[in-house]
N, C-alpha and C. Protein backbone atom coordinates (compact mmCIF):
# COMPACT_ATOMS: atom_id res chain seq x y z
N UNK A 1 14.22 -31.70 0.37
CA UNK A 1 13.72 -30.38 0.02
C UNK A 1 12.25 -30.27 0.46
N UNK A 2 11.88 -29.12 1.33
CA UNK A 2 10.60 -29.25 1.35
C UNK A 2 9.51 -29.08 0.26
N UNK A 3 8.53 -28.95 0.52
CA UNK A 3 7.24 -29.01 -0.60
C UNK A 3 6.22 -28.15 0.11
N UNK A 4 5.59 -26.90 -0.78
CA UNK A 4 5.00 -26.03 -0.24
C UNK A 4 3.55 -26.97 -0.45
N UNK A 5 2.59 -26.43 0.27
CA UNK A 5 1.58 -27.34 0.19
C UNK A 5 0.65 -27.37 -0.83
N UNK A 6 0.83 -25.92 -1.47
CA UNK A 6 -0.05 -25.78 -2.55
C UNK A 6 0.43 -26.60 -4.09
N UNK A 7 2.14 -27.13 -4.16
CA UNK A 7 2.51 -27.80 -5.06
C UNK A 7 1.77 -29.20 -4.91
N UNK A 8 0.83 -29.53 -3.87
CA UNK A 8 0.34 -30.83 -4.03
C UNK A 8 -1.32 -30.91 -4.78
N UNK A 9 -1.38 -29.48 -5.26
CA UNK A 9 -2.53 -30.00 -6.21
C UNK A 9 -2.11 -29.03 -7.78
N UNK A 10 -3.62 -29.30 -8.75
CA UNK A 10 -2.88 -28.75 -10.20
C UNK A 10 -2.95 -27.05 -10.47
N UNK A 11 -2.23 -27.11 -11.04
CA UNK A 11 -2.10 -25.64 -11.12
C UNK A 11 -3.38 -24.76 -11.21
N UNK A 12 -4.41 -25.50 -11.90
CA UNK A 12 -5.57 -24.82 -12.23
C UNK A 12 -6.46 -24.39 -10.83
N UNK A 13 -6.12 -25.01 -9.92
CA UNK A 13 -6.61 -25.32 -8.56
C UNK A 13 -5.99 -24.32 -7.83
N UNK A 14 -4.83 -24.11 -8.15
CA UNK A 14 -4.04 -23.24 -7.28
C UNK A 14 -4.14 -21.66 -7.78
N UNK A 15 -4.41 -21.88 -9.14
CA UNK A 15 -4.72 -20.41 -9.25
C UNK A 15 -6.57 -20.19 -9.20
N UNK A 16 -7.18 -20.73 -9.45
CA UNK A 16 -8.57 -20.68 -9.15
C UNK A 16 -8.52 -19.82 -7.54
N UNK A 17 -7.59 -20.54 -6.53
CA UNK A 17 -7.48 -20.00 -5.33
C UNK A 17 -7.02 -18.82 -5.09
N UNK A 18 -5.85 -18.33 -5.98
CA UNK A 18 -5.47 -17.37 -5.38
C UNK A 18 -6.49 -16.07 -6.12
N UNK A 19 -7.31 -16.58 -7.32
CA UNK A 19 -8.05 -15.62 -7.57
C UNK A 19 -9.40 -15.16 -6.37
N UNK A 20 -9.88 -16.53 -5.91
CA UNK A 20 -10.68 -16.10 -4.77
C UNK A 20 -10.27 -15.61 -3.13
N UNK A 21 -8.96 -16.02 -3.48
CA UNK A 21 -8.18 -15.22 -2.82
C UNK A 21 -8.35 -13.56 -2.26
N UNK A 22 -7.87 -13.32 -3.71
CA UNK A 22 -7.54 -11.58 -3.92
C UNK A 22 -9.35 -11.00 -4.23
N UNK A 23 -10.26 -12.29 -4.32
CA UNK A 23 -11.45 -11.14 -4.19
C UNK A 23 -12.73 -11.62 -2.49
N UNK A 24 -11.54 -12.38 -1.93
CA UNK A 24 -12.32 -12.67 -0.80
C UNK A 24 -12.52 -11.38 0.52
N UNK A 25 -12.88 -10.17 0.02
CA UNK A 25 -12.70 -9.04 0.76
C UNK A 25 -13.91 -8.05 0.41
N UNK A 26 -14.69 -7.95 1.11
CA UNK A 26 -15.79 -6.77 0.66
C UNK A 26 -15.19 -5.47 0.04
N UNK A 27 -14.39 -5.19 0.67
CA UNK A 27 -13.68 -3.72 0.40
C UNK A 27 -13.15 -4.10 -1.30
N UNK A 28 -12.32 -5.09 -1.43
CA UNK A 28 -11.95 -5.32 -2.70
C UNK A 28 -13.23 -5.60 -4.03
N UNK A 29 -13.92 -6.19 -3.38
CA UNK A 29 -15.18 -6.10 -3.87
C UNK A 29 -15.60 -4.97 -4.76
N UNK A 30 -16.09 -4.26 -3.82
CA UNK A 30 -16.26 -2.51 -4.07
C UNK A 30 -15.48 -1.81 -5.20
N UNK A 31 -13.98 -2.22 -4.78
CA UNK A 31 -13.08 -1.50 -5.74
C UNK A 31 -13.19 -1.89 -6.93
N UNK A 32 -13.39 -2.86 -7.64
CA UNK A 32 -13.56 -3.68 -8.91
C UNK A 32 -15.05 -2.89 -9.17
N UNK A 33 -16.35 -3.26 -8.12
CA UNK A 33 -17.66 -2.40 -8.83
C UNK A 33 -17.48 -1.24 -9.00
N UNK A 34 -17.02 -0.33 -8.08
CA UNK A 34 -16.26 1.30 -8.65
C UNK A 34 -15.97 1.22 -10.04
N UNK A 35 -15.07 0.58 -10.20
CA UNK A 35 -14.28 0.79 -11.80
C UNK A 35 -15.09 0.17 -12.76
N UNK A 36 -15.77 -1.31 -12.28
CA UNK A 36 -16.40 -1.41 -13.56
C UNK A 36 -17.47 -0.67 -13.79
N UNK A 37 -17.80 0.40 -13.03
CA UNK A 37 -18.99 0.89 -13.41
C UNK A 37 -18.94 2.51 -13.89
N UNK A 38 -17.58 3.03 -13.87
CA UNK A 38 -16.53 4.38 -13.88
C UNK A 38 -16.61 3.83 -15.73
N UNK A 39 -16.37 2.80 -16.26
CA UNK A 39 -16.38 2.24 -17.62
C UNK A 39 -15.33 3.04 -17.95
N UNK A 40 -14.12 4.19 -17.33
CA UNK A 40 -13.18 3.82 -17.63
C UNK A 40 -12.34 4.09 -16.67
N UNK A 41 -10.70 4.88 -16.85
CA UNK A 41 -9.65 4.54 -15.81
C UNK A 41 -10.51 5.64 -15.36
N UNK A 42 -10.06 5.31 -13.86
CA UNK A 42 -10.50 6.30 -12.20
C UNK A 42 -9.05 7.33 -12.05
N UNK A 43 -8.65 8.09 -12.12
CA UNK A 43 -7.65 9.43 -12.07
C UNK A 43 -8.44 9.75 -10.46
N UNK A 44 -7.39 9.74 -9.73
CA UNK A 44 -7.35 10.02 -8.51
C UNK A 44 -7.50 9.18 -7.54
N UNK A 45 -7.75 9.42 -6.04
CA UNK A 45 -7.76 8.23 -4.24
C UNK A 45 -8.80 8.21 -4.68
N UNK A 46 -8.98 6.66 -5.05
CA UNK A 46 -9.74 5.78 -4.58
C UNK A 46 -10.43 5.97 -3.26
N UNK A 47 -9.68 6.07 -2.15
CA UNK A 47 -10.30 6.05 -1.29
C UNK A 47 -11.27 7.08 -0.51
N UNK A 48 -11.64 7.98 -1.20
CA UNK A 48 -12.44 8.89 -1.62
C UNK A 48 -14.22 8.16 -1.57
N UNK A 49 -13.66 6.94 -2.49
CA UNK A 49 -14.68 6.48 -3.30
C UNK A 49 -15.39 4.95 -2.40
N UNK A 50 -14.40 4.49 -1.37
CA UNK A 50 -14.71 3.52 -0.60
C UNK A 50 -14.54 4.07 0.65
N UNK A 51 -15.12 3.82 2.30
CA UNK A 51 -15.25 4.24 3.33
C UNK A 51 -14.54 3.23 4.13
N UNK A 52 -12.95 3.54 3.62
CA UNK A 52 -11.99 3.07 4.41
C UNK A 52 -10.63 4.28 4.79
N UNK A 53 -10.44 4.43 5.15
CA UNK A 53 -8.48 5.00 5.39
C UNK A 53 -8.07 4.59 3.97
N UNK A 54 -7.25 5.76 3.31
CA UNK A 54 -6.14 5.48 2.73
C UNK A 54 -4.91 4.52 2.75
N UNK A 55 -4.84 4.43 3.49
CA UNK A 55 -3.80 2.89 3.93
C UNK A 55 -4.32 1.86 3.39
N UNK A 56 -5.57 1.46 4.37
CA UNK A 56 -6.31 0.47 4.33
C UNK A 56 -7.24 0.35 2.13
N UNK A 57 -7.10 1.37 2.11
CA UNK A 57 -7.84 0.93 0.45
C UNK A 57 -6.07 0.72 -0.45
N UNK A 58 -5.09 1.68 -0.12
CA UNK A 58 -4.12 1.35 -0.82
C UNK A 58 -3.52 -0.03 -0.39
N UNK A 59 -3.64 -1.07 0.54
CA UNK A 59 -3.65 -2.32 0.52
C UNK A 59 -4.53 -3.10 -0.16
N UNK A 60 -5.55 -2.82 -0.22
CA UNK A 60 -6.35 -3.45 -1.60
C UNK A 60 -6.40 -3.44 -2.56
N UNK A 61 -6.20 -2.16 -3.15
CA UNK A 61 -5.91 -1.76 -4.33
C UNK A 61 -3.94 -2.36 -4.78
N UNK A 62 -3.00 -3.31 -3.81
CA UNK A 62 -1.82 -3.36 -3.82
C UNK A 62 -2.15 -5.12 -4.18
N UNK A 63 -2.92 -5.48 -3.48
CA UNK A 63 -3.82 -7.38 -3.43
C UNK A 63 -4.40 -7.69 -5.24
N UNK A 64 -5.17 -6.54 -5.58
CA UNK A 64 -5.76 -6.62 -6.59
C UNK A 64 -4.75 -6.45 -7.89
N UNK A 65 -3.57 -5.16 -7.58
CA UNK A 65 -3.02 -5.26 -8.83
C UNK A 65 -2.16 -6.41 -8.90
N UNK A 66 -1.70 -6.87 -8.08
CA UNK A 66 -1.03 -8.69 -7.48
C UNK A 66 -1.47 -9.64 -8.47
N UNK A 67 -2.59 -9.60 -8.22
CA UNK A 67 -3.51 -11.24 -9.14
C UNK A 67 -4.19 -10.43 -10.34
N UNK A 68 -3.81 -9.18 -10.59
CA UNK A 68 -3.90 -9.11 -12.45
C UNK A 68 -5.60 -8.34 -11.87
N UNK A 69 -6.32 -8.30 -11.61
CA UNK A 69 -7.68 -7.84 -11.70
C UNK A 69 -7.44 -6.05 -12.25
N UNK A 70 -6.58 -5.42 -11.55
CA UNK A 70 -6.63 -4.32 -11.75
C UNK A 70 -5.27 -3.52 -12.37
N UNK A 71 -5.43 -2.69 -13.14
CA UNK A 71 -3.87 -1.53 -13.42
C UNK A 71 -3.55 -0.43 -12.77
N UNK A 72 -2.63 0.04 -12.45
CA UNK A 72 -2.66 0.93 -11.69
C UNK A 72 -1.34 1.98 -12.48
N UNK A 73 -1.04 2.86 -13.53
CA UNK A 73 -0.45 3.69 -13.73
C UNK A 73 0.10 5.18 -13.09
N UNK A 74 0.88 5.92 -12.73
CA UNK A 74 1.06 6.93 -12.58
C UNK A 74 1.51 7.95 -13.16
N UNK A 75 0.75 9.30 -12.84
CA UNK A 75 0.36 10.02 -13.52
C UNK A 75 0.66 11.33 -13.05
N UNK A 76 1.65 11.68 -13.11
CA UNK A 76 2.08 12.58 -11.89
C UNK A 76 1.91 12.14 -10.50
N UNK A 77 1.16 13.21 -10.16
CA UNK A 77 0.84 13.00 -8.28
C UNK A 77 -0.23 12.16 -8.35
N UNK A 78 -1.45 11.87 -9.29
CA UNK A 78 -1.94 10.81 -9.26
C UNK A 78 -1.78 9.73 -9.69
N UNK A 79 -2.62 8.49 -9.72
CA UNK A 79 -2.89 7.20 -10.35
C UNK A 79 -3.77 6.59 -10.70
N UNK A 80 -3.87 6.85 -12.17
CA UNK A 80 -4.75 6.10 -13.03
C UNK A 80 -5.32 4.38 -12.59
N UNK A 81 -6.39 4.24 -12.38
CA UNK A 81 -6.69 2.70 -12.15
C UNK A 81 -8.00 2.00 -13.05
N UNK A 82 -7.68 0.81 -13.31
CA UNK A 82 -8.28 0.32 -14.52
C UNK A 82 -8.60 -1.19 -14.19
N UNK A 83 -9.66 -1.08 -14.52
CA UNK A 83 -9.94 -3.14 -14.67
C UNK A 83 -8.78 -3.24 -15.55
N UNK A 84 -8.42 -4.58 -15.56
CA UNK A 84 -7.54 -5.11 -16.66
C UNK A 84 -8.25 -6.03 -17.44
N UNK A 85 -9.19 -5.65 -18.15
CA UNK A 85 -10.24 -6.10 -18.59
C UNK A 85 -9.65 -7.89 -19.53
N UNK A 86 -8.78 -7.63 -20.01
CA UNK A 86 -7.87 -8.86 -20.44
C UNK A 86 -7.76 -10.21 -19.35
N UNK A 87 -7.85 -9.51 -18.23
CA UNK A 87 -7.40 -10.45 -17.55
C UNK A 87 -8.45 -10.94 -16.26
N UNK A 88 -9.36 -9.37 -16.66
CA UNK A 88 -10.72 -10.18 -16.12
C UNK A 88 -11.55 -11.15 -16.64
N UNK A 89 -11.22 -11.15 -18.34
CA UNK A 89 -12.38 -12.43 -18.88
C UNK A 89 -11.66 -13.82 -18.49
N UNK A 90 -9.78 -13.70 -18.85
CA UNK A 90 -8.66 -14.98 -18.41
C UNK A 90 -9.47 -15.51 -17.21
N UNK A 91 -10.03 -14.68 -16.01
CA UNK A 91 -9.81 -14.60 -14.12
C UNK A 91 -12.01 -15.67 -14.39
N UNK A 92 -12.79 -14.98 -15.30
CA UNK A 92 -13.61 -15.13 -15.24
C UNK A 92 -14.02 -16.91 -15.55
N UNK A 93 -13.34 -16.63 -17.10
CA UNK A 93 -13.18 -18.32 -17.17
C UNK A 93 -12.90 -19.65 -16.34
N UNK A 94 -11.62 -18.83 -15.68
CA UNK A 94 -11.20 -19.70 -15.34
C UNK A 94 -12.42 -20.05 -13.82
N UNK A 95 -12.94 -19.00 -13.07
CA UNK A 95 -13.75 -19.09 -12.14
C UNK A 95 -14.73 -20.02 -12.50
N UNK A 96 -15.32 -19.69 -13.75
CA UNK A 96 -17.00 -20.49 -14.00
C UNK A 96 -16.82 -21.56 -14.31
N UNK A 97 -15.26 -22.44 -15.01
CA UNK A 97 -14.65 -23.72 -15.08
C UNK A 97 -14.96 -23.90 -13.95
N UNK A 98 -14.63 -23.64 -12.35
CA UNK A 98 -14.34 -24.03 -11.29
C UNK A 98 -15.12 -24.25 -10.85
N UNK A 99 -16.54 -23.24 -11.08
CA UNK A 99 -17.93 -23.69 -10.43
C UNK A 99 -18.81 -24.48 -11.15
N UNK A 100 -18.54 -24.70 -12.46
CA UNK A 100 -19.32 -25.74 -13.07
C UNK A 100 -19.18 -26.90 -13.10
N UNK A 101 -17.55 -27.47 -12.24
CA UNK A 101 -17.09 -29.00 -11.92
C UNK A 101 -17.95 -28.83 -10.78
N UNK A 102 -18.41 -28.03 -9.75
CA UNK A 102 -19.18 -28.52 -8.95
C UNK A 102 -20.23 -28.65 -8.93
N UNK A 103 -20.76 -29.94 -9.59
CA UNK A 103 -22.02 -30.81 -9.68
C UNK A 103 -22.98 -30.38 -8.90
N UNK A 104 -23.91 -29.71 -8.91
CA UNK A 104 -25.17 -30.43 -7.84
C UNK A 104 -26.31 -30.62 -8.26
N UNK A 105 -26.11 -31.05 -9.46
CA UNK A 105 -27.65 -31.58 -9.40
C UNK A 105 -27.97 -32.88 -9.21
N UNK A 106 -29.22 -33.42 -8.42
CA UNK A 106 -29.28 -34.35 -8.12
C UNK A 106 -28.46 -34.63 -6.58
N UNK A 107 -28.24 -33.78 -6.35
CA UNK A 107 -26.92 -34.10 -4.78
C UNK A 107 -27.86 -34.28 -4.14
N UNK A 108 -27.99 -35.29 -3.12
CA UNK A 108 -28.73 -36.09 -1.88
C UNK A 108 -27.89 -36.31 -0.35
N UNK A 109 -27.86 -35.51 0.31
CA UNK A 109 -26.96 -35.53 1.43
C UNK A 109 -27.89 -36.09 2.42
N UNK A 110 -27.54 -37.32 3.61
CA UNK A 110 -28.12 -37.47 4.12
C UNK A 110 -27.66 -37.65 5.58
């Protein structure tokens, strides 16, 4: 049976990744500061609000609701969108775990 490659490390590792994953994108970027700064759901295109194509932001906005960062309800002809604030502190933790195993103090590269 094969073995995908990401089953060769721990889970915590693998999702640490796919969270920097889904925010390794300027555009996605944006969409998260939009909303967190809207303080609440956004009713209506997004892409209005970022200087991309509609296509191109409704693929981001499709990445983000994927890995939990964002909600996306509908609302008639529109769609409500929301941090998932639950799952941004889960996404946050688990990030600052990830950067605080990496040591550097004292690091001497030579």
């Amino acid at each position: 049976m094969a073995t995908s490659k990401t089953e060769l490390f721990n889970d915590e590792l693998v999702q640490s990744a796919s969270y920097f994953k889904a925010l390794a994108h300027p555009a996605r970027l944006q969409i998260l500061k939009f909303l967190a700064e809207t303080k609440s759901c956004y009713t209506g295109d997004i892409s209005e609000e970022i200087p991309l194509g509609r296509t191109t932001v409704n693929q981001h906005l499709k990445e983000l609701k994927d890995s939990g960062f964002i909600l996306g309800h509908i609302n008639g002809v529109k769609t409500n969108y929301c941090l998932n604030t639950q799952k941004i502190v889960e996404i946050n933790t688990n990030l600052c775990s990830f950067l605080d195993c990496i040591k550097i103090d004292n690091f001497n590269c030579k």
